[in-house]
C-alpha atoms as a PDB file:
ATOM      1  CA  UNK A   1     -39.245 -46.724 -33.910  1.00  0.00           C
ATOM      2  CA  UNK A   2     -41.227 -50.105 -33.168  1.00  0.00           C
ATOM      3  CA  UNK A   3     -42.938 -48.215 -30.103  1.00  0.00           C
ATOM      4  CA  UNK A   4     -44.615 -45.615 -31.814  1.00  0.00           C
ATOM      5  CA  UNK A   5     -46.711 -48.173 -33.757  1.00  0.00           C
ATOM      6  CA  UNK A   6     -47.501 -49.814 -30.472  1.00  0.00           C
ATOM      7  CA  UNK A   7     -51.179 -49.886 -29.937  1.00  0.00           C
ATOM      8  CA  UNK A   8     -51.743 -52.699 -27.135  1.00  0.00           C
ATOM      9  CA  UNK A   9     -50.500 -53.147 -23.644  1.00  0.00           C
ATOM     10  CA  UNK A  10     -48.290 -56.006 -24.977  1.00  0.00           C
ATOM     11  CA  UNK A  11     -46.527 -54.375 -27.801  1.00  0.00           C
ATOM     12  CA  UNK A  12     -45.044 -51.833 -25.162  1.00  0.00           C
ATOM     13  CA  UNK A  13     -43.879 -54.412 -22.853  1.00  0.00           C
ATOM     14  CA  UNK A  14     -42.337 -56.439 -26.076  1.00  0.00           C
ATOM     15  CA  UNK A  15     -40.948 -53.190 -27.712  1.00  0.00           C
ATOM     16  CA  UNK A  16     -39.899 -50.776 -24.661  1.00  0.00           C
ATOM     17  CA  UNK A  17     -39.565 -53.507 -21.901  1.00  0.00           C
ATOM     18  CA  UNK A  18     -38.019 -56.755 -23.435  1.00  0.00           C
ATOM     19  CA  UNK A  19     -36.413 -55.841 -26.779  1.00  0.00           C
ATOM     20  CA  UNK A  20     -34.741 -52.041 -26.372  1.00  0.00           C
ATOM     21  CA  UNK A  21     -34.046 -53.257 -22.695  1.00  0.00           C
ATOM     22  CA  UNK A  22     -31.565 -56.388 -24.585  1.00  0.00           C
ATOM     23  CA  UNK A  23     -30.685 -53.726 -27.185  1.00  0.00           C
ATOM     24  CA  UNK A  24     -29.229 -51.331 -24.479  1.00  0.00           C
ATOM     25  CA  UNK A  25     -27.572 -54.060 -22.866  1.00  0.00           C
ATOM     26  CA  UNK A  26     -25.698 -54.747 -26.282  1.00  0.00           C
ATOM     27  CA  UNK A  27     -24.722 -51.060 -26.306  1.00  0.00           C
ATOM     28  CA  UNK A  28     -23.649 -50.420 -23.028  1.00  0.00           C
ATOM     29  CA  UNK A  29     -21.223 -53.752 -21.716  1.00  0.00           C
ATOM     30  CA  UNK A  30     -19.081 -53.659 -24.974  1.00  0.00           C
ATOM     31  CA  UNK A  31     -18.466 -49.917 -25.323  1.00  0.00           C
ATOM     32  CA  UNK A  32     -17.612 -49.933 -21.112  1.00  0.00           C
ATOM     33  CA  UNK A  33     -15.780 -52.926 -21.919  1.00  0.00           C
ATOM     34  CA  UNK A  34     -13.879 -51.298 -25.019  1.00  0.00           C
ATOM     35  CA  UNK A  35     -13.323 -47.860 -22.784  1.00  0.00           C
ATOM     36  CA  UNK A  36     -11.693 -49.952 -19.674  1.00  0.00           C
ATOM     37  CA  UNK A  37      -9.167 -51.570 -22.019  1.00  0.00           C
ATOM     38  CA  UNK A  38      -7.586 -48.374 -23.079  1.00  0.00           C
ATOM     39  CA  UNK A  39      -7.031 -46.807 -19.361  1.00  0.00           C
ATOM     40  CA  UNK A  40      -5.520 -48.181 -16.743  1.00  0.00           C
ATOM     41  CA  UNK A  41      -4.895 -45.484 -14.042  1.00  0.00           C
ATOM     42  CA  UNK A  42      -7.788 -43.703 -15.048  1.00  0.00           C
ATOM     43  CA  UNK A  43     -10.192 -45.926 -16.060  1.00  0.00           C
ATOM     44  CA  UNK A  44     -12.761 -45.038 -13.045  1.00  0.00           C
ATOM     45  CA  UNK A  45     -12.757 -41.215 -14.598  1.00  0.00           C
ATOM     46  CA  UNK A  46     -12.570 -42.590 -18.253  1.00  0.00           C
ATOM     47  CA  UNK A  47     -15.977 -44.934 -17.199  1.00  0.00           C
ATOM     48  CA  UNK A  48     -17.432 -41.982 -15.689  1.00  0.00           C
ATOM     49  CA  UNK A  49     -16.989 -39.803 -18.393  1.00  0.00           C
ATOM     50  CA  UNK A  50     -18.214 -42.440 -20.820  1.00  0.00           C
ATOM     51  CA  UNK A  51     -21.590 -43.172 -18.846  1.00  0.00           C
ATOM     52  CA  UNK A  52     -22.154 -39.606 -18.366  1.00  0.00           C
ATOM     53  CA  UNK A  53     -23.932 -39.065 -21.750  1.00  0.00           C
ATOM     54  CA  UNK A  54     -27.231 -41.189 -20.772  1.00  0.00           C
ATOM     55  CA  UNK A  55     -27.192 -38.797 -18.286  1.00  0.00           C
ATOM     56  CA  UNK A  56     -27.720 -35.951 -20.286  1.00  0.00           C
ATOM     57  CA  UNK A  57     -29.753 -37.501 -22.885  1.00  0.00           C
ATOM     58  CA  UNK A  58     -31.771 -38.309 -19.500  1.00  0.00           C
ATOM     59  CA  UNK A  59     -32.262 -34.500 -18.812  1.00  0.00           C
ATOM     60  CA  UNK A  60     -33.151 -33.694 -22.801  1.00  0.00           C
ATOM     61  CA  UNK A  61     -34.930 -36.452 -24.126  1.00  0.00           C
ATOM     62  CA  UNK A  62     -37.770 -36.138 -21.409  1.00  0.00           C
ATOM     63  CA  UNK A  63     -38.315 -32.739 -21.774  1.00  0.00           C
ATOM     64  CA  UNK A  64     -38.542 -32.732 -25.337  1.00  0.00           C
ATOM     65  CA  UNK A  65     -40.428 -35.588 -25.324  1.00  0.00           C
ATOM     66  CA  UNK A  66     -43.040 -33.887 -23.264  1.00  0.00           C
ATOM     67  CA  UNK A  67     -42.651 -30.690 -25.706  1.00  0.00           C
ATOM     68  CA  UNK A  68     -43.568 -32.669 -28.930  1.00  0.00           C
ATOM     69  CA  UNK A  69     -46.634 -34.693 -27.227  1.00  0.00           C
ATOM     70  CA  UNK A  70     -47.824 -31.550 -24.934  1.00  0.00           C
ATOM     71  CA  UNK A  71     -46.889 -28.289 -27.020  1.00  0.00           C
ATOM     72  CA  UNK A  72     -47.380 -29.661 -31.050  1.00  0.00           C
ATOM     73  CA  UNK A  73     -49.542 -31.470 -32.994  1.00  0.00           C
ATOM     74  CA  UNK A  74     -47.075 -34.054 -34.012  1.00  0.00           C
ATOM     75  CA  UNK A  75     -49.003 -37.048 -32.061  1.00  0.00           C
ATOM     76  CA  UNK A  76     -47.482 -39.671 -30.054  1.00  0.00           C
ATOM     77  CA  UNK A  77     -46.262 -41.907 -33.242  1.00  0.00           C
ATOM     78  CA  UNK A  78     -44.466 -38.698 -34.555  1.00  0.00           C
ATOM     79  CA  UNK A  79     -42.774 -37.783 -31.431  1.00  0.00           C
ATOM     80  CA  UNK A  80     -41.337 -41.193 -30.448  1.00  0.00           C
ATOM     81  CA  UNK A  81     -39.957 -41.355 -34.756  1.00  0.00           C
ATOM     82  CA  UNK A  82     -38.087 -37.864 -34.306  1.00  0.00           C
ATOM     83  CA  UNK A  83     -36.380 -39.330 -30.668  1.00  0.00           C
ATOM     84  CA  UNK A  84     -35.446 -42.344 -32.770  1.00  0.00           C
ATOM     85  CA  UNK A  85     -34.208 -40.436 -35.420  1.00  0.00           C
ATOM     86  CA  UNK A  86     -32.285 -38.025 -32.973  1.00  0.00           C
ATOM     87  CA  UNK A  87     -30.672 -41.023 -31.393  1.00  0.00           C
ATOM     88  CA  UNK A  88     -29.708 -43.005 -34.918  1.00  0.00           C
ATOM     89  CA  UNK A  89     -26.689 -41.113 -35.589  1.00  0.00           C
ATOM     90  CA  UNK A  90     -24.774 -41.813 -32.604  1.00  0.00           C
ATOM     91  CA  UNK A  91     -25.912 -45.050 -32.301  1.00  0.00           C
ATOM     92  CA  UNK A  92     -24.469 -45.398 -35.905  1.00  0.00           C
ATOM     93  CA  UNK A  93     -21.348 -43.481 -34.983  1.00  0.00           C
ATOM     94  CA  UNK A  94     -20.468 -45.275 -32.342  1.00  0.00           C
ATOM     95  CA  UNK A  95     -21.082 -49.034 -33.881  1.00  0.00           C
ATOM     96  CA  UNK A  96     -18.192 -47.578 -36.368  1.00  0.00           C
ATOM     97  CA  UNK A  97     -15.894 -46.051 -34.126  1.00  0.00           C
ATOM     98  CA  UNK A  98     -16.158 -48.376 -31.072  1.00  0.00           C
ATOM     99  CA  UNK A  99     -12.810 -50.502 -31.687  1.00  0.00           C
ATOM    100  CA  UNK A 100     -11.219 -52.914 -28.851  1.00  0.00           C
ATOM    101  CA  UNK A 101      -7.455 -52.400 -28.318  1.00  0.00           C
ATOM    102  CA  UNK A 102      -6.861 -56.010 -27.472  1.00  0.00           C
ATOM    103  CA  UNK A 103      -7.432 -58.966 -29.848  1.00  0.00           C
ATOM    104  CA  UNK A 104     -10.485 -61.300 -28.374  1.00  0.00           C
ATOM    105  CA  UNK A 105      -9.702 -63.897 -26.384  1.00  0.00           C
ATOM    106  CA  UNK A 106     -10.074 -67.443 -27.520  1.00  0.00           C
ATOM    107  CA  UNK A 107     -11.288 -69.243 -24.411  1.00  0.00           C
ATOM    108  CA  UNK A 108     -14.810 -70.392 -23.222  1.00  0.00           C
ATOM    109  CA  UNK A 109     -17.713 -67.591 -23.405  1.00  0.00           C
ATOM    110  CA  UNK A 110     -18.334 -67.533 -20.012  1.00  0.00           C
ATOM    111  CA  UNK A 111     -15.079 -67.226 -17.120  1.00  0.00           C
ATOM    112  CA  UNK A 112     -15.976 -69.526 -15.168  1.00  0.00           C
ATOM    113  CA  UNK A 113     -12.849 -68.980 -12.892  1.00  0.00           C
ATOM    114  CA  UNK A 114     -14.937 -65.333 -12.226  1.00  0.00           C
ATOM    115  CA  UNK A 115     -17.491 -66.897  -9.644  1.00  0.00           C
ATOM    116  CA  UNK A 116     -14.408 -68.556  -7.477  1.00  0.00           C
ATOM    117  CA  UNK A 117     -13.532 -65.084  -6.816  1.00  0.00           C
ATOM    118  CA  UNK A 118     -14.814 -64.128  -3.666  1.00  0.00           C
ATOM    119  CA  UNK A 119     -14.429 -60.705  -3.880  1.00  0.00           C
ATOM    120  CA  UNK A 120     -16.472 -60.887  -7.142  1.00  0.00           C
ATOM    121  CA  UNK A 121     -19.195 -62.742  -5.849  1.00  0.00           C
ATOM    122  CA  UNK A 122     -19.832 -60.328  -3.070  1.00  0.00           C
ATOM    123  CA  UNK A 123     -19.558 -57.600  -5.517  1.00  0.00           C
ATOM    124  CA  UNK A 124     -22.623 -59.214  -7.055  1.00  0.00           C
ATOM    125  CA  UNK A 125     -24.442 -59.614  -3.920  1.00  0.00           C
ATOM    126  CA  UNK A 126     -24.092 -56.183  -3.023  1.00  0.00           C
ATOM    127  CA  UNK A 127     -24.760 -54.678  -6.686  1.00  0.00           C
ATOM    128  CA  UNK A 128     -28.127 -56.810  -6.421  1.00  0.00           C
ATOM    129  CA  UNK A 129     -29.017 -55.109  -3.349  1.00  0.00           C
ATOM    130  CA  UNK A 130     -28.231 -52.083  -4.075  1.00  0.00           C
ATOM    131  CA  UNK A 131     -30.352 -52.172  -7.485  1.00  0.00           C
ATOM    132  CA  UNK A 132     -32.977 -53.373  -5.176  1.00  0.00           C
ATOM    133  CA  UNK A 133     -33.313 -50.309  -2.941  1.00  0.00           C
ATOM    134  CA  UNK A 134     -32.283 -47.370  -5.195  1.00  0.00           C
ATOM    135  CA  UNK A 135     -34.417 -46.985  -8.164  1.00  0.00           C
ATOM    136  CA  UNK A 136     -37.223 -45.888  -5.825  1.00  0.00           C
ATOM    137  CA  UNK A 137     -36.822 -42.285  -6.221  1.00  0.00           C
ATOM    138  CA  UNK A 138     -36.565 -42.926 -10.042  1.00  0.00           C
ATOM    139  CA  UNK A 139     -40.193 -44.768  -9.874  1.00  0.00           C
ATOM    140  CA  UNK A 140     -41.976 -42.910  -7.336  1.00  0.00           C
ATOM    141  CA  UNK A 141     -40.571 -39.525  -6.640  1.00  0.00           C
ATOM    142  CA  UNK A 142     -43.137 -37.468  -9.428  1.00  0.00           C
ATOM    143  CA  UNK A 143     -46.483 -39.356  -7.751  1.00  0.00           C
ATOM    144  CA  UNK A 144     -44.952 -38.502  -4.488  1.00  0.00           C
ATOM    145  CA  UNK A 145     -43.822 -34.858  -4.860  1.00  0.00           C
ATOM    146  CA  UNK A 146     -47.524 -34.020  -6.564  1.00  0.00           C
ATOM    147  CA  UNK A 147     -48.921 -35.902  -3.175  1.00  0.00           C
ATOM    148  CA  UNK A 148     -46.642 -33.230  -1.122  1.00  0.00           C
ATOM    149  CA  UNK A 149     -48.844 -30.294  -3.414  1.00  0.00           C
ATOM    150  CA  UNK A 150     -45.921 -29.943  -6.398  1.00  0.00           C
ATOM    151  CA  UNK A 151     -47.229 -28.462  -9.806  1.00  0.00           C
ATOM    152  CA  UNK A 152     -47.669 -31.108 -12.037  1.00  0.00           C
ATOM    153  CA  UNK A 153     -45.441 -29.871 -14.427  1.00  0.00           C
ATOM    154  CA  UNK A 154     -42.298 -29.263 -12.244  1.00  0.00           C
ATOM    155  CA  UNK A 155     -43.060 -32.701 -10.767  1.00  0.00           C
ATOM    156  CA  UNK A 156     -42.419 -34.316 -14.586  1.00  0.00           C
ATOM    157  CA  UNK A 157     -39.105 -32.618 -14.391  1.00  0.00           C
ATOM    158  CA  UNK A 158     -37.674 -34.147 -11.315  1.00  0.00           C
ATOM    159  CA  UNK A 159     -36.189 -36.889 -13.334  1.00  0.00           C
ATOM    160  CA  UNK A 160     -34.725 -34.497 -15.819  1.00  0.00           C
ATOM    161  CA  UNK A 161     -33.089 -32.898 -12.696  1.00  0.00           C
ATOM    162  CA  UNK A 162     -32.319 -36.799 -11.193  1.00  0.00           C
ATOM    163  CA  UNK A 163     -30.608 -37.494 -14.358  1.00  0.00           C
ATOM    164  CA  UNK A 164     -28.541 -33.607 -14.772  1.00  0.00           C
ATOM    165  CA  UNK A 165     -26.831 -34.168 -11.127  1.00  0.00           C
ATOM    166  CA  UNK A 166     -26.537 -37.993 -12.217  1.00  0.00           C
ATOM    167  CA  UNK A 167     -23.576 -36.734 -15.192  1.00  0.00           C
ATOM    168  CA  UNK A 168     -21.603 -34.919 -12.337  1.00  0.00           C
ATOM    169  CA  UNK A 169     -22.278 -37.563  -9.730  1.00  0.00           C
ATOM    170  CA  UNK A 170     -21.013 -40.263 -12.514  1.00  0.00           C
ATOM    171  CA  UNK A 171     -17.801 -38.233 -13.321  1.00  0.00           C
ATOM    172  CA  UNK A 172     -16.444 -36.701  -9.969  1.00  0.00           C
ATOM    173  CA  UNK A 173     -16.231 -39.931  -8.342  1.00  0.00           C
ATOM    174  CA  UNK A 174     -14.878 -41.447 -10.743  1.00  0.00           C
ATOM    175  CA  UNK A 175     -11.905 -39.228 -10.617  1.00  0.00           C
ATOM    176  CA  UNK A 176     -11.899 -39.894  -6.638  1.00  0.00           C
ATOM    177  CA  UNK A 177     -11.722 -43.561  -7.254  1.00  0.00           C
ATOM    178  CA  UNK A 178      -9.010 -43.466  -9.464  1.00  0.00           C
ATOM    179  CA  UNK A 179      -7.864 -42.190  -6.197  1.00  0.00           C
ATOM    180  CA  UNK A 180      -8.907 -43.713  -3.400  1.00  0.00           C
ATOM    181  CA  UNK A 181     -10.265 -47.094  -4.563  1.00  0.00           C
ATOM    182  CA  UNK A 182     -12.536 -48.098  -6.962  1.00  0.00           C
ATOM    183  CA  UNK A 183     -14.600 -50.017  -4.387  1.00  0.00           C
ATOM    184  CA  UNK A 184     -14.002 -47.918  -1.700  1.00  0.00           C
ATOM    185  CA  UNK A 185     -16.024 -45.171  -3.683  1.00  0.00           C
ATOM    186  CA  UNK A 186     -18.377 -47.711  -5.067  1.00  0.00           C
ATOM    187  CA  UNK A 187     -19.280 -48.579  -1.374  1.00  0.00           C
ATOM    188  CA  UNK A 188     -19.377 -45.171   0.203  1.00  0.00           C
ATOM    189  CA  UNK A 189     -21.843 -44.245  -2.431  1.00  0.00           C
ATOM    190  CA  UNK A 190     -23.809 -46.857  -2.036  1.00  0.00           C
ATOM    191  CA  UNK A 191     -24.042 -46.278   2.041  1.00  0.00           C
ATOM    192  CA  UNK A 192     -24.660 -42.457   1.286  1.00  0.00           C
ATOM    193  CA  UNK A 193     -27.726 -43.267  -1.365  1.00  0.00           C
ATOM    194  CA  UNK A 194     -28.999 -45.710   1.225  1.00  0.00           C
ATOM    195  CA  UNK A 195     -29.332 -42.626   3.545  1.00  0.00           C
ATOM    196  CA  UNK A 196     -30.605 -40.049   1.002  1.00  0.00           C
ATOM    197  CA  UNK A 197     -33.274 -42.597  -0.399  1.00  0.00           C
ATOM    198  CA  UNK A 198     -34.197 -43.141   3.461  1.00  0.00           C
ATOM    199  CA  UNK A 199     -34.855 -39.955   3.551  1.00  0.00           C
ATOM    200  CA  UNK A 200     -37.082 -39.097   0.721  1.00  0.00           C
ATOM    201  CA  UNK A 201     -40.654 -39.446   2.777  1.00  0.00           C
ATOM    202  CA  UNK A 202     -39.267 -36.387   4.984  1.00  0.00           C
ATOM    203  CA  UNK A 203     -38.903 -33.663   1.850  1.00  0.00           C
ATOM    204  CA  UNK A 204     -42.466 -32.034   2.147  1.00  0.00           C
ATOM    205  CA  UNK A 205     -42.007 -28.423   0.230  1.00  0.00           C
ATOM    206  CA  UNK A 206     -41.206 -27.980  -3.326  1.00  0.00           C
ATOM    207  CA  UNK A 207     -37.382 -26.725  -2.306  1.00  0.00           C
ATOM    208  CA  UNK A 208     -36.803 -29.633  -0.367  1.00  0.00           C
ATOM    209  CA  UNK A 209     -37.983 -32.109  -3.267  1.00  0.00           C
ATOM    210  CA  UNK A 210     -35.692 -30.364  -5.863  1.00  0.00           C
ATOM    211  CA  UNK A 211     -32.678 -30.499  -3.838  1.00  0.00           C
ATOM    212  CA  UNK A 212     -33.526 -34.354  -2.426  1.00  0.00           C
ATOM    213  CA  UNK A 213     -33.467 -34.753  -6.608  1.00  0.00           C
ATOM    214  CA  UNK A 214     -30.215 -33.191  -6.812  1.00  0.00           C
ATOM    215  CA  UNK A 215     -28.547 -34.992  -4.051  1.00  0.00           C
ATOM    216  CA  UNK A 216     -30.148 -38.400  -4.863  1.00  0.00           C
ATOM    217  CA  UNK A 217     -29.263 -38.115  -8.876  1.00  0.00           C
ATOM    218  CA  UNK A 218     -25.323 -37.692  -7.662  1.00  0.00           C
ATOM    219  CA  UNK A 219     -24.951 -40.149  -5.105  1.00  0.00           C
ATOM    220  CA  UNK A 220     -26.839 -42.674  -7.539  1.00  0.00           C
ATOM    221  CA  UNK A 221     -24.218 -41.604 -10.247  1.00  0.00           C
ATOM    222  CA  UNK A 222     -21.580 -42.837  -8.305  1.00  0.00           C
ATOM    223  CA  UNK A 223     -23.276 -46.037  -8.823  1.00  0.00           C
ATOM    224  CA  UNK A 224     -23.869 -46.424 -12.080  1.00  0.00           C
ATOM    225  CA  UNK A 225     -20.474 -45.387 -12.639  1.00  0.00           C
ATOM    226  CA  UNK A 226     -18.734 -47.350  -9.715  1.00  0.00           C
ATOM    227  CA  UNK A 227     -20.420 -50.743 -10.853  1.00  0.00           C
ATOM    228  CA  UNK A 228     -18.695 -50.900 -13.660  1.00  0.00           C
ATOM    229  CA  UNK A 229     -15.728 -49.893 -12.582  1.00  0.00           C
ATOM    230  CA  UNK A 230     -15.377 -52.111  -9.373  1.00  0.00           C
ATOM    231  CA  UNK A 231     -16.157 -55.130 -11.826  1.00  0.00           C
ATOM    232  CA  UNK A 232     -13.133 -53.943 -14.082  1.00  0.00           C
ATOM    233  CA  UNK A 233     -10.730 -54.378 -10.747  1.00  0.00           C
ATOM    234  CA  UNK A 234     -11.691 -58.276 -11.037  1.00  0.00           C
ATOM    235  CA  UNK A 235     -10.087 -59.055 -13.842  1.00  0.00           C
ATOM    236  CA  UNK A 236      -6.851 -60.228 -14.356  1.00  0.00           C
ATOM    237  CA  UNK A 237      -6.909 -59.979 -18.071  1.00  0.00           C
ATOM    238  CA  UNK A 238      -7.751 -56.805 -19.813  1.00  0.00           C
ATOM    239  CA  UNK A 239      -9.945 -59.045 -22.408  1.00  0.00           C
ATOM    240  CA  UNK A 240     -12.013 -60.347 -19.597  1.00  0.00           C
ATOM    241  CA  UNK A 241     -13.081 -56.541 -18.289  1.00  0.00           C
ATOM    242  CA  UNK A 242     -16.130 -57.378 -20.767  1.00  0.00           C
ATOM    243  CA  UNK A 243     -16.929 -60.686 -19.820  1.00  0.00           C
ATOM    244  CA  UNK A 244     -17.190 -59.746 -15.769  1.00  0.00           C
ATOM    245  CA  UNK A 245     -19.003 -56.736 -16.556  1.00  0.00           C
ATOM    246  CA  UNK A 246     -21.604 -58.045 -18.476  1.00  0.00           C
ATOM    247  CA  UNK A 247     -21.739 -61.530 -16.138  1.00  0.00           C
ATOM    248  CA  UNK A 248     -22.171 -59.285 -12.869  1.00  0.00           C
ATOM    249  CA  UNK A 249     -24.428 -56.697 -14.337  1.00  0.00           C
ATOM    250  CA  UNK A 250     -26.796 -59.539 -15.879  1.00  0.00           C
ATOM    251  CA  UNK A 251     -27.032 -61.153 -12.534  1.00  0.00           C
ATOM    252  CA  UNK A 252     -27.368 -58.471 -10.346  1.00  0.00           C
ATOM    253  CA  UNK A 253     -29.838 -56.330 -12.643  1.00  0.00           C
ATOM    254  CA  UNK A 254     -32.224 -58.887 -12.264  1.00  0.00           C
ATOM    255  CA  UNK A 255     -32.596 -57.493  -8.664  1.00  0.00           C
ATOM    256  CA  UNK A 256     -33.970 -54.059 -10.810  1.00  0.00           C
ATOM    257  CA  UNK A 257     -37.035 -56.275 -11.086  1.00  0.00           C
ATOM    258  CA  UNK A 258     -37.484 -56.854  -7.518  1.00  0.00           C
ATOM    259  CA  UNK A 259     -37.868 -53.597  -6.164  1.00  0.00           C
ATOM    260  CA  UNK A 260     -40.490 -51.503  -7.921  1.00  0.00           C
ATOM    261  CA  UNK A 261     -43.255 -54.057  -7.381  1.00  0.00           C
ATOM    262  CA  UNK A 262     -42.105 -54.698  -3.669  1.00  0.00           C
ATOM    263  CA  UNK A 263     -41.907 -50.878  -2.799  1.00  0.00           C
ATOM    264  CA  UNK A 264     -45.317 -50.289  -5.203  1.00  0.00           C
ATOM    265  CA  UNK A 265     -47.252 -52.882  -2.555  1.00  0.00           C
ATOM    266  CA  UNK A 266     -45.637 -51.532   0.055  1.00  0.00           C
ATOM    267  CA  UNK A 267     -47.133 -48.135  -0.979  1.00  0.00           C
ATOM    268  CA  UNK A 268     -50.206 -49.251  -1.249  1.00  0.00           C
ATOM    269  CA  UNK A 269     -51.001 -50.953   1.501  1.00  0.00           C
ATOM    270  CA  UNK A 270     -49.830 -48.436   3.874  1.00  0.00           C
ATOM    271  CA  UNK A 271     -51.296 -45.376   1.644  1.00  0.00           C
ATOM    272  CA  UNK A 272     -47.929 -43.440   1.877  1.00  0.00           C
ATOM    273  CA  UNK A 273     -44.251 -43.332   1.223  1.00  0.00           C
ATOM    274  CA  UNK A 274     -42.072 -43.987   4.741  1.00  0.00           C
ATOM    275  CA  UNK A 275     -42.382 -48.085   4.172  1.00  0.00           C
ATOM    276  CA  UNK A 276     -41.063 -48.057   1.047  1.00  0.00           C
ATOM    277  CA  UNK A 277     -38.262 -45.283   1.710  1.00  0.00           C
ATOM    278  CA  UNK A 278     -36.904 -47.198   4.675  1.00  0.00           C
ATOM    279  CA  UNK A 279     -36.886 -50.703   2.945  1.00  0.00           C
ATOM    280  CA  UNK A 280     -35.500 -49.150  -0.141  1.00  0.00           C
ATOM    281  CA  UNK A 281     -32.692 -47.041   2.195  1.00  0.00           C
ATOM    282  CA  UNK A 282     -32.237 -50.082   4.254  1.00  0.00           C
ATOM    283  CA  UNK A 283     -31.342 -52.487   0.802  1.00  0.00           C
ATOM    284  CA  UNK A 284     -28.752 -49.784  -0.261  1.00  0.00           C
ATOM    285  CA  UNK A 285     -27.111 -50.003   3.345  1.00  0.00           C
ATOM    286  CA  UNK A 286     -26.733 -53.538   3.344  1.00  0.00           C
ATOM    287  CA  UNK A 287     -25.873 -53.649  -0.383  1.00  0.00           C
ATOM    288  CA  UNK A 288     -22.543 -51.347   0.122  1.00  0.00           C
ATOM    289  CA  UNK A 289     -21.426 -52.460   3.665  1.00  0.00           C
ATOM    290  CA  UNK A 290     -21.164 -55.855   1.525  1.00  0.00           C
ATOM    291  CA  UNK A 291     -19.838 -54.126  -1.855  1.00  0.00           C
ATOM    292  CA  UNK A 292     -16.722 -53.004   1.437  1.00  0.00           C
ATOM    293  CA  UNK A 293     -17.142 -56.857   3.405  1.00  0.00           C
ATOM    294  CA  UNK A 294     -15.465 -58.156  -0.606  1.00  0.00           C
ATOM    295  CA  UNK A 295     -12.369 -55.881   0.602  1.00  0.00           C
ATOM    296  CA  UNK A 296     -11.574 -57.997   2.988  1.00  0.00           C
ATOM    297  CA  UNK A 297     -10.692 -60.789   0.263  1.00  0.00           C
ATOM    298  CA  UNK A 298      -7.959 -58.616  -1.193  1.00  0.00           C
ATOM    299  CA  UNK A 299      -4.363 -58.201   0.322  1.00  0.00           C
ATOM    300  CA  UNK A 300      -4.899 -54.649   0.937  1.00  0.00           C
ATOM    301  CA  UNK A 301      -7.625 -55.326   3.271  1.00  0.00           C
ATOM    302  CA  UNK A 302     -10.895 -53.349   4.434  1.00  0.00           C
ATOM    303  CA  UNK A 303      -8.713 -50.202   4.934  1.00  0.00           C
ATOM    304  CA  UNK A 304      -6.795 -50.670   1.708  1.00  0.00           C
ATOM    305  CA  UNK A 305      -7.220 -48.263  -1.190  1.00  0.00           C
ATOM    306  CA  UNK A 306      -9.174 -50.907  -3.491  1.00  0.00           C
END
């Protein structure tokens, strides 16, 4: 609601940058948190299904967005009100409903016994590299398909269709690494989005770019999803799912800051995209061949199902 009063520069980085980007962060860690303490077995499908939604909101919100302000006379402070008021109801719902099965634990804030975990650590490392490289496509890929002669229009919707393979690519895997390994699928995505995002500087006709979208938004789902869940294998105690989450996600996302700005100078000072692909492509690749190296801390090894 605070944005659509914004009127300088600095009330939308306050607003949309600083204070709905904590906000989310206070949504998202407890309900994953809540989810993985109820499944066990399943909690890679159960995470999967539970992340899913931004997805869709991701393919709805934009597009209706882009009705109101495009298609009506409602006005920009009138269009961002009705999203908020769309929202409000599940946000309320869910603050009700959201319940922990396990009492809280009574020990220090912060597990400090997390960071002598090795295979934690490098499940940081990796995460951080991997937010590095693979947000690129989520930042660039509209300025880039209208360089390659897309309609505007169908350009603003390659996000929408990022964000609709994104719910599939966030619940499919999920069921696989129930499967086959939690980090085994965490890594393999993160290898396979290293390749796709490599390739995004060679899709040149309108085709190409929508199916590059549709490729890119699954892989990438398997690593929204997969974070989360590779954290949960961690901990020891159910109550500290939360705790790890929210410890490796805060350190790692910090690495969401690093890429845009790098790839957006890289951009411009070559005047095209192939820099930036490769060096994103590149940080995905070395972000999940170390998401698999943190196998080889476990018993099971780096052929184990992990």
């Amino acid at each position: 609601m605070m944005v659509s009063i914004c009127r300088e520069y600095w009330h939308f980085m306050l607003t949309q940058g600083v204070v709905i980007g904590m906000l989310m962060a206070l949504f998202l860690v407890p309900a994953i948190a809540a989810v993985s303490q109820y499944f066990d077995k399943r909690r890679a499908t159960a995470l999967g299904i539970t992340v899913s939604g931004s997805s869709v909101g991701g393919v709805i919100f934009p597009i209706a967005l882009s009705k109101m302000l495009n298609d009506s006379s409602l006005g920009f402070g009138w269009s961002i009100r009705i999203m908020g008021f769309a929202v409000l109801p599940g946000l309320v719902f869910s603050c009700i409903t959201v319940r922990t099965r396990l009492p809280p634990r009574t020990t220090d804030f912060f597990v400090k016994a997390a960071f002598k975990d090795v295979k934690y650590v490098l499940l940081i490392i990796g995460a951080s590299f991997v937010f590095i490289g693979f947000s690129t496509p989520i930042w660039f890929l509209p300025t880039y398909a209208v360089s390659r002669g897309m309609d505007t229009t169908l350009a603003s919707y390659m996000l929408a269709i990022i964000n609709g393979a994104s719910a599939l690519g966030r619940i499919i895997p999920g069921v696989l690494a129930d499967k086959f390994g939690r980090i085994n699928i965490l890594g393999i995505g993160s290898i396979v989005t290293g390749v796709i995002v490599s390739c995004m500087n060679e899709t040149e006709s309108t085709t190409a770019l929508v199916v590059f979208s549709v490729a890119f938004g699954f892989s990438s789902g398997t690593i929204m999803s997969g974070i989360a869940a590779a954290f949960s294998v961690c901990a020891k105690d159910h109550r500290d799912i939360g705790t790890y989450l929210g410890m490796g996600m805060a350190i790692s996302s910090v690495a969401i800051l690093i890429g845009p700005p790098v790839n957006g100078a890289l951009v411009a000072k070559y005047h095209g995209f192939f820099e930036a692909c490769i060096f994103s492509g590149i940080m995905c690749l070395v972000g999940g061949f170390i998401v698999f190296g943190s196998k080889m801390t476990t018993s099971q090894g780096i052929f184990g199902k992990v």
